[in-house]
Protein backbone atom coordinates (compact mmCIF):
# COMPACT_ATOMS: atom_id res chain seq x y z
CA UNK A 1 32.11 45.46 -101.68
CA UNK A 2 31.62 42.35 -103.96
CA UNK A 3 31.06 39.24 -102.38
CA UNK A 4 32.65 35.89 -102.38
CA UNK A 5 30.69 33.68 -105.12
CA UNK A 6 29.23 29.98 -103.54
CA UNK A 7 31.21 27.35 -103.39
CA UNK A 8 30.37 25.03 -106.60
CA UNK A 9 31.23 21.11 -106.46
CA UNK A 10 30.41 20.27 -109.68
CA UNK A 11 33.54 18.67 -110.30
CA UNK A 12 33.15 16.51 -107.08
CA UNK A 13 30.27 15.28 -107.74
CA UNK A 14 30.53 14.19 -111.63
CA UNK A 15 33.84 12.58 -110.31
CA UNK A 16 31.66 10.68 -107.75
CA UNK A 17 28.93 9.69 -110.16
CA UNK A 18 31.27 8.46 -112.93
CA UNK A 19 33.04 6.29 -109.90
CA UNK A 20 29.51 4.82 -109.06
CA UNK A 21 27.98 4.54 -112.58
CA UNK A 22 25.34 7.30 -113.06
CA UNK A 23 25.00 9.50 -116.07
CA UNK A 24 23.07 11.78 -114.48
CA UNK A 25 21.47 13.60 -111.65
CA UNK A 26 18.10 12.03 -112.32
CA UNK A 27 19.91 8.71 -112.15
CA UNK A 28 21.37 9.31 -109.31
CA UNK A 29 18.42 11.09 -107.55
CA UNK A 30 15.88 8.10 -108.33
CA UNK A 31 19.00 5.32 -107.21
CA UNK A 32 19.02 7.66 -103.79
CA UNK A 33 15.18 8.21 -103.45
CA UNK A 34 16.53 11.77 -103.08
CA UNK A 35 15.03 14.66 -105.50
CA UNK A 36 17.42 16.95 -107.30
CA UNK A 37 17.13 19.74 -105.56
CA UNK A 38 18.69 17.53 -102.58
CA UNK A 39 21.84 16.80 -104.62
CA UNK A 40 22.20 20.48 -106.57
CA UNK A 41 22.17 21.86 -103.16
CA UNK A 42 25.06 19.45 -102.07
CA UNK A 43 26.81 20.74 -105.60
CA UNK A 44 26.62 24.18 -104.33
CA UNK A 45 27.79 23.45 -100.70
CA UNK A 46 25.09 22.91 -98.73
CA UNK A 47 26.16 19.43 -97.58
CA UNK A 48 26.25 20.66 -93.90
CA UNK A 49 22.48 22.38 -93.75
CA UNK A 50 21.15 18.83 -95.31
CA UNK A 51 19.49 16.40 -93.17
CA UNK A 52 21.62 13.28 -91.94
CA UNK A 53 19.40 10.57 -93.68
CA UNK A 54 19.85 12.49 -96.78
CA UNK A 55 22.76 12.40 -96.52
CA UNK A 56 22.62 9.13 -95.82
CA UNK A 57 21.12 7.81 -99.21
CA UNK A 58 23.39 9.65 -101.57
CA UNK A 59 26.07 8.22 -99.90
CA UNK A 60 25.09 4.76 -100.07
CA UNK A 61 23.74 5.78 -103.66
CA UNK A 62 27.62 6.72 -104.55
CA UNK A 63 29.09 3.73 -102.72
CA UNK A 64 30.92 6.36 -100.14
CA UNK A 65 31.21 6.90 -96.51
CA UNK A 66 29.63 9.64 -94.66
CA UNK A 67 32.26 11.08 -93.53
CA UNK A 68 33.64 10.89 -97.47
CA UNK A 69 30.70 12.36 -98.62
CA UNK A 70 31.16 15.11 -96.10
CA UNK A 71 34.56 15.76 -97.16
CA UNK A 72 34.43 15.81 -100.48
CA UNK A 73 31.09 18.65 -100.47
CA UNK A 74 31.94 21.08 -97.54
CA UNK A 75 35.23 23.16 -96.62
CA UNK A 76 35.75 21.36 -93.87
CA UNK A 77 39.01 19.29 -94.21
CA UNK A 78 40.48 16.77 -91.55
CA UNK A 79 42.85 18.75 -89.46
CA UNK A 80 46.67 18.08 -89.49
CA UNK A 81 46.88 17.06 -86.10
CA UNK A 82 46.77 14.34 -83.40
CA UNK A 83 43.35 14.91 -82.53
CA UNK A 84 41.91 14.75 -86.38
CA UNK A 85 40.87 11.14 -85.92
CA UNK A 86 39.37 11.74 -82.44
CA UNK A 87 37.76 14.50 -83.92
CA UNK A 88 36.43 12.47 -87.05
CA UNK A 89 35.43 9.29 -84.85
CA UNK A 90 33.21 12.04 -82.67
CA UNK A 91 31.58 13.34 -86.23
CA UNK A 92 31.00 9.82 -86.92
CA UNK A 93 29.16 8.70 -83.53
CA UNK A 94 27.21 11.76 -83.51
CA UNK A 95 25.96 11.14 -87.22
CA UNK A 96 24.67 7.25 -85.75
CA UNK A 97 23.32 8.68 -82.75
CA UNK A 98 20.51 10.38 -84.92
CA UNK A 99 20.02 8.12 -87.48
CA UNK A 100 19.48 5.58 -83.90
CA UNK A 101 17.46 8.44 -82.71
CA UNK A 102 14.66 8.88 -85.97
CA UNK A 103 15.05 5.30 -86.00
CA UNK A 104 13.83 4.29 -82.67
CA UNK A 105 11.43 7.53 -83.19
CA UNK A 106 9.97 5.62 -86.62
CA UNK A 107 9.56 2.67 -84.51
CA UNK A 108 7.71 4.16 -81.76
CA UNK A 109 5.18 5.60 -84.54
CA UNK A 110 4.62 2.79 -86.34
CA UNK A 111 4.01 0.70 -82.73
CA UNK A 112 1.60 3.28 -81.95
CA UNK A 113 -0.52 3.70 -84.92
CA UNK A 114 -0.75 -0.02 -84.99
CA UNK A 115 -2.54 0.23 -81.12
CA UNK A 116 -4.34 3.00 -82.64
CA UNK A 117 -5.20 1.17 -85.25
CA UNK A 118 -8.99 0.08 -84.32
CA UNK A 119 -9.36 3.83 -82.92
CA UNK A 120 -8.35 5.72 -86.06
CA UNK A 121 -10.67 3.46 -88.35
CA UNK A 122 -13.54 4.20 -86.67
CA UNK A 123 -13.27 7.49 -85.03
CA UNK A 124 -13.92 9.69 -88.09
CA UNK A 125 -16.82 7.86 -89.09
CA UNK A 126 -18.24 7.95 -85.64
CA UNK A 127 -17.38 11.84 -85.24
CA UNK A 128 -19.28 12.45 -88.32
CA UNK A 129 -22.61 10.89 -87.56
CA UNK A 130 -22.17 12.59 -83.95
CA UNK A 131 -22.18 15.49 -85.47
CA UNK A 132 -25.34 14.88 -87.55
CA UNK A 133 -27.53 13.51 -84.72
CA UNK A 134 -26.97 14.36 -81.11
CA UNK A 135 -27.51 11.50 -78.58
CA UNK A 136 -30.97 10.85 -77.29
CA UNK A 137 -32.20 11.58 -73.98
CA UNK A 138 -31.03 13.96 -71.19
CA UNK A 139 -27.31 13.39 -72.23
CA UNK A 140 -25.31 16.21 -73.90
CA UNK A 141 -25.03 16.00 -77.72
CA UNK A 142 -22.30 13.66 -78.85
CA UNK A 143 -20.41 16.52 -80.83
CA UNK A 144 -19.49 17.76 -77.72
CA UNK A 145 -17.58 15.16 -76.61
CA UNK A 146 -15.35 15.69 -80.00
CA UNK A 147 -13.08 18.14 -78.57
CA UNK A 148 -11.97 15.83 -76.57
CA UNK A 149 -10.26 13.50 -78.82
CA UNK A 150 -8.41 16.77 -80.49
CA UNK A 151 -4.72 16.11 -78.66
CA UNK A 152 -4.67 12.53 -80.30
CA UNK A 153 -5.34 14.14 -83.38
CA UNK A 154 -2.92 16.39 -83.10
CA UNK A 155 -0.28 13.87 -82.05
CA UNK A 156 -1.14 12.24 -85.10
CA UNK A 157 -0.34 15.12 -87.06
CA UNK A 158 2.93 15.46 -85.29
CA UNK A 159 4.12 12.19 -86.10
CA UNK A 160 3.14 13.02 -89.95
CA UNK A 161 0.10 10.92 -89.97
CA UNK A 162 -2.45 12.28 -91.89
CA UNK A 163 -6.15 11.04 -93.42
CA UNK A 164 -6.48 10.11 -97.00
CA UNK A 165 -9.85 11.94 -96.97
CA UNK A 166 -12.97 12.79 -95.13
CA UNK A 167 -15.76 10.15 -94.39
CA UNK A 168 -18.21 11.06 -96.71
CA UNK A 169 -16.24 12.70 -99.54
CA UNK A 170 -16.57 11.70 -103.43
CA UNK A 171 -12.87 10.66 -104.21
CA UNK A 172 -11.94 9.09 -107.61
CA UNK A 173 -11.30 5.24 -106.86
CA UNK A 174 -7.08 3.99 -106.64
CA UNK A 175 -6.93 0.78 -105.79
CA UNK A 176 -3.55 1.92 -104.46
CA UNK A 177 -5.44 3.68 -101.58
CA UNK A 178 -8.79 2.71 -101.35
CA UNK A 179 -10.67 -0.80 -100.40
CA UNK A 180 -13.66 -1.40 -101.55
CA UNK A 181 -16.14 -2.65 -99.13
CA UNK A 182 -18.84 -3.45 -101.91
CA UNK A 183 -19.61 -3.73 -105.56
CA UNK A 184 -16.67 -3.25 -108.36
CA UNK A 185 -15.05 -0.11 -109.58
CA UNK A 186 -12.87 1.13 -112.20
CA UNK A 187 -9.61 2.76 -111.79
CA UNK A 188 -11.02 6.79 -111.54
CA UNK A 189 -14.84 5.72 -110.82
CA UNK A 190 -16.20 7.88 -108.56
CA UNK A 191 -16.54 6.11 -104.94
CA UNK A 192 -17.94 7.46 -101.89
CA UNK A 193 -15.28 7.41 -98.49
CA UNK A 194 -16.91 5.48 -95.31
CA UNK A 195 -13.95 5.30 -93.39
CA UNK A 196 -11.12 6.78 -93.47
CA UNK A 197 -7.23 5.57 -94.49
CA UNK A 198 -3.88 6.76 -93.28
CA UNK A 199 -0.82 7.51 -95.00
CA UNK A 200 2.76 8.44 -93.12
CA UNK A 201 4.45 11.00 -95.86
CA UNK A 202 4.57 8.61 -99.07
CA UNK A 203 3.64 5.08 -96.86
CA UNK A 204 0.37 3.87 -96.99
CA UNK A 205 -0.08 2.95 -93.65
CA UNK A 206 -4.31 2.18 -94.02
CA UNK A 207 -6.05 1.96 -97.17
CA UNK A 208 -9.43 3.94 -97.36
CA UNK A 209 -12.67 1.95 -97.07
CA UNK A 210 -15.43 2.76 -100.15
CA UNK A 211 -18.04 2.25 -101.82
CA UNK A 212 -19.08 2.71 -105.66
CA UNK A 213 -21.15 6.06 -105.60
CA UNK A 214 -23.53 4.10 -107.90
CA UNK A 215 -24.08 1.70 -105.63
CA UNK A 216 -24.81 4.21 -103.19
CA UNK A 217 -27.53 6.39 -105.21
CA UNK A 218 -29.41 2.85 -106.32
CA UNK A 219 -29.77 2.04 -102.40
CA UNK A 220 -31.16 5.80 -102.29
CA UNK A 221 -33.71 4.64 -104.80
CA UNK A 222 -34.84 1.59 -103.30
């Protein structure tokens, strides 16, 4: 039994991107902040498995409506009847109920990281040297207590936080994401991580403190 071929909306959307100016799908994709995978699936139908805020960007990108850009990439068409506009005004609401809802969500992240702030600076550099020597005295070692902090950590990783690197790795130095805390470096120097920097996805959230490696190895001279 042969099956139906996809649904292709190529002509849709070269009709769309004439209307809003772009030449091509890179154009488009770097005017959305989108990548082109994003927009050949909406070519090939997929406009209804694609996240909202996607869908979101290519709209604005094409100088369309949602509910337009909906229309014009899936098989659903407005239905003939007195409850199409009810119907349409529920798609609608629903569509700025979860952009409200990863809105408020990014919000509550980026409030929290900022209390965290102090915490997540610190903490790796402190868990590292707990590991190395154990607190003196009748008390337990202090890598014992690191389980402890593991369900913040893994909140953090939930909300797509994530270290730049580990306190004490060699990284080469980007001024982009690093800080230097000493000395000078060149773009691509080799620099030592003391404490640790946080990016969200692509957003830098906290830059990496470092420090030359050669300024390191001379004080391991002196």
């Amino acid at each position: 039994m042969a099956q139906s071929a996809s649904p292709d909306y190529a002509s849709q959307l070269q009709r769309l991107m004439q209307q809003a100016g772009f030449s091509s799908l890179k154009a488009l994709s770097e005017k959305a902040g989108v990548s082109e995978l994003q927009l050949i699936r909406l070519r090939r139908g997929l406009a209804v498995q694609t996240r909202v805020d996607t869908l979101v960007k290519i709209s604005e990108a094409l100088g369309i409506s949602l509910t337009e850009l909906l229309a014009a990439f899936s098989d659903v068409a407005p239905a003939p009847s007195p409850d199409a506009a009810l119907q349409q005004e529920c798609r609608r609401l629903q569509v700025q109920l979860e952009l409200q809802r990863e809105s408020l969500l990014q919000e509550f992240v980026l409030s929290s990281v900022q209390v965290l702030e102090s915490w997540m600076l610190q903490w790796p550099t402190a868990a590292r040297a707990a590991q190395q020597v154990p607190i003196s005295g009748p008390a337990l070692p202090a890598a014992r207590l690191l389980p402890l902090v593991r369900p913040v950590e893994l909140l953090l990783q939930q909300w797509g936080v994530e270290a730049l690197a580990p306190v004490g790795e060699k990284v080469p130095y980007d001024p982009q994401w690093h800080q230097l805390m000493e000395g000078t470096a060149e773009p691509g120097e080799p620099v030592l991580v003391r404490y640790t920097g946080y990016r969200q996805g692509d957003k830098l959230l906290f830059r990496a403190k470092v420090s030359p490696l050669k300024e390191v190895e001379k004080r391991k001279k002196e």
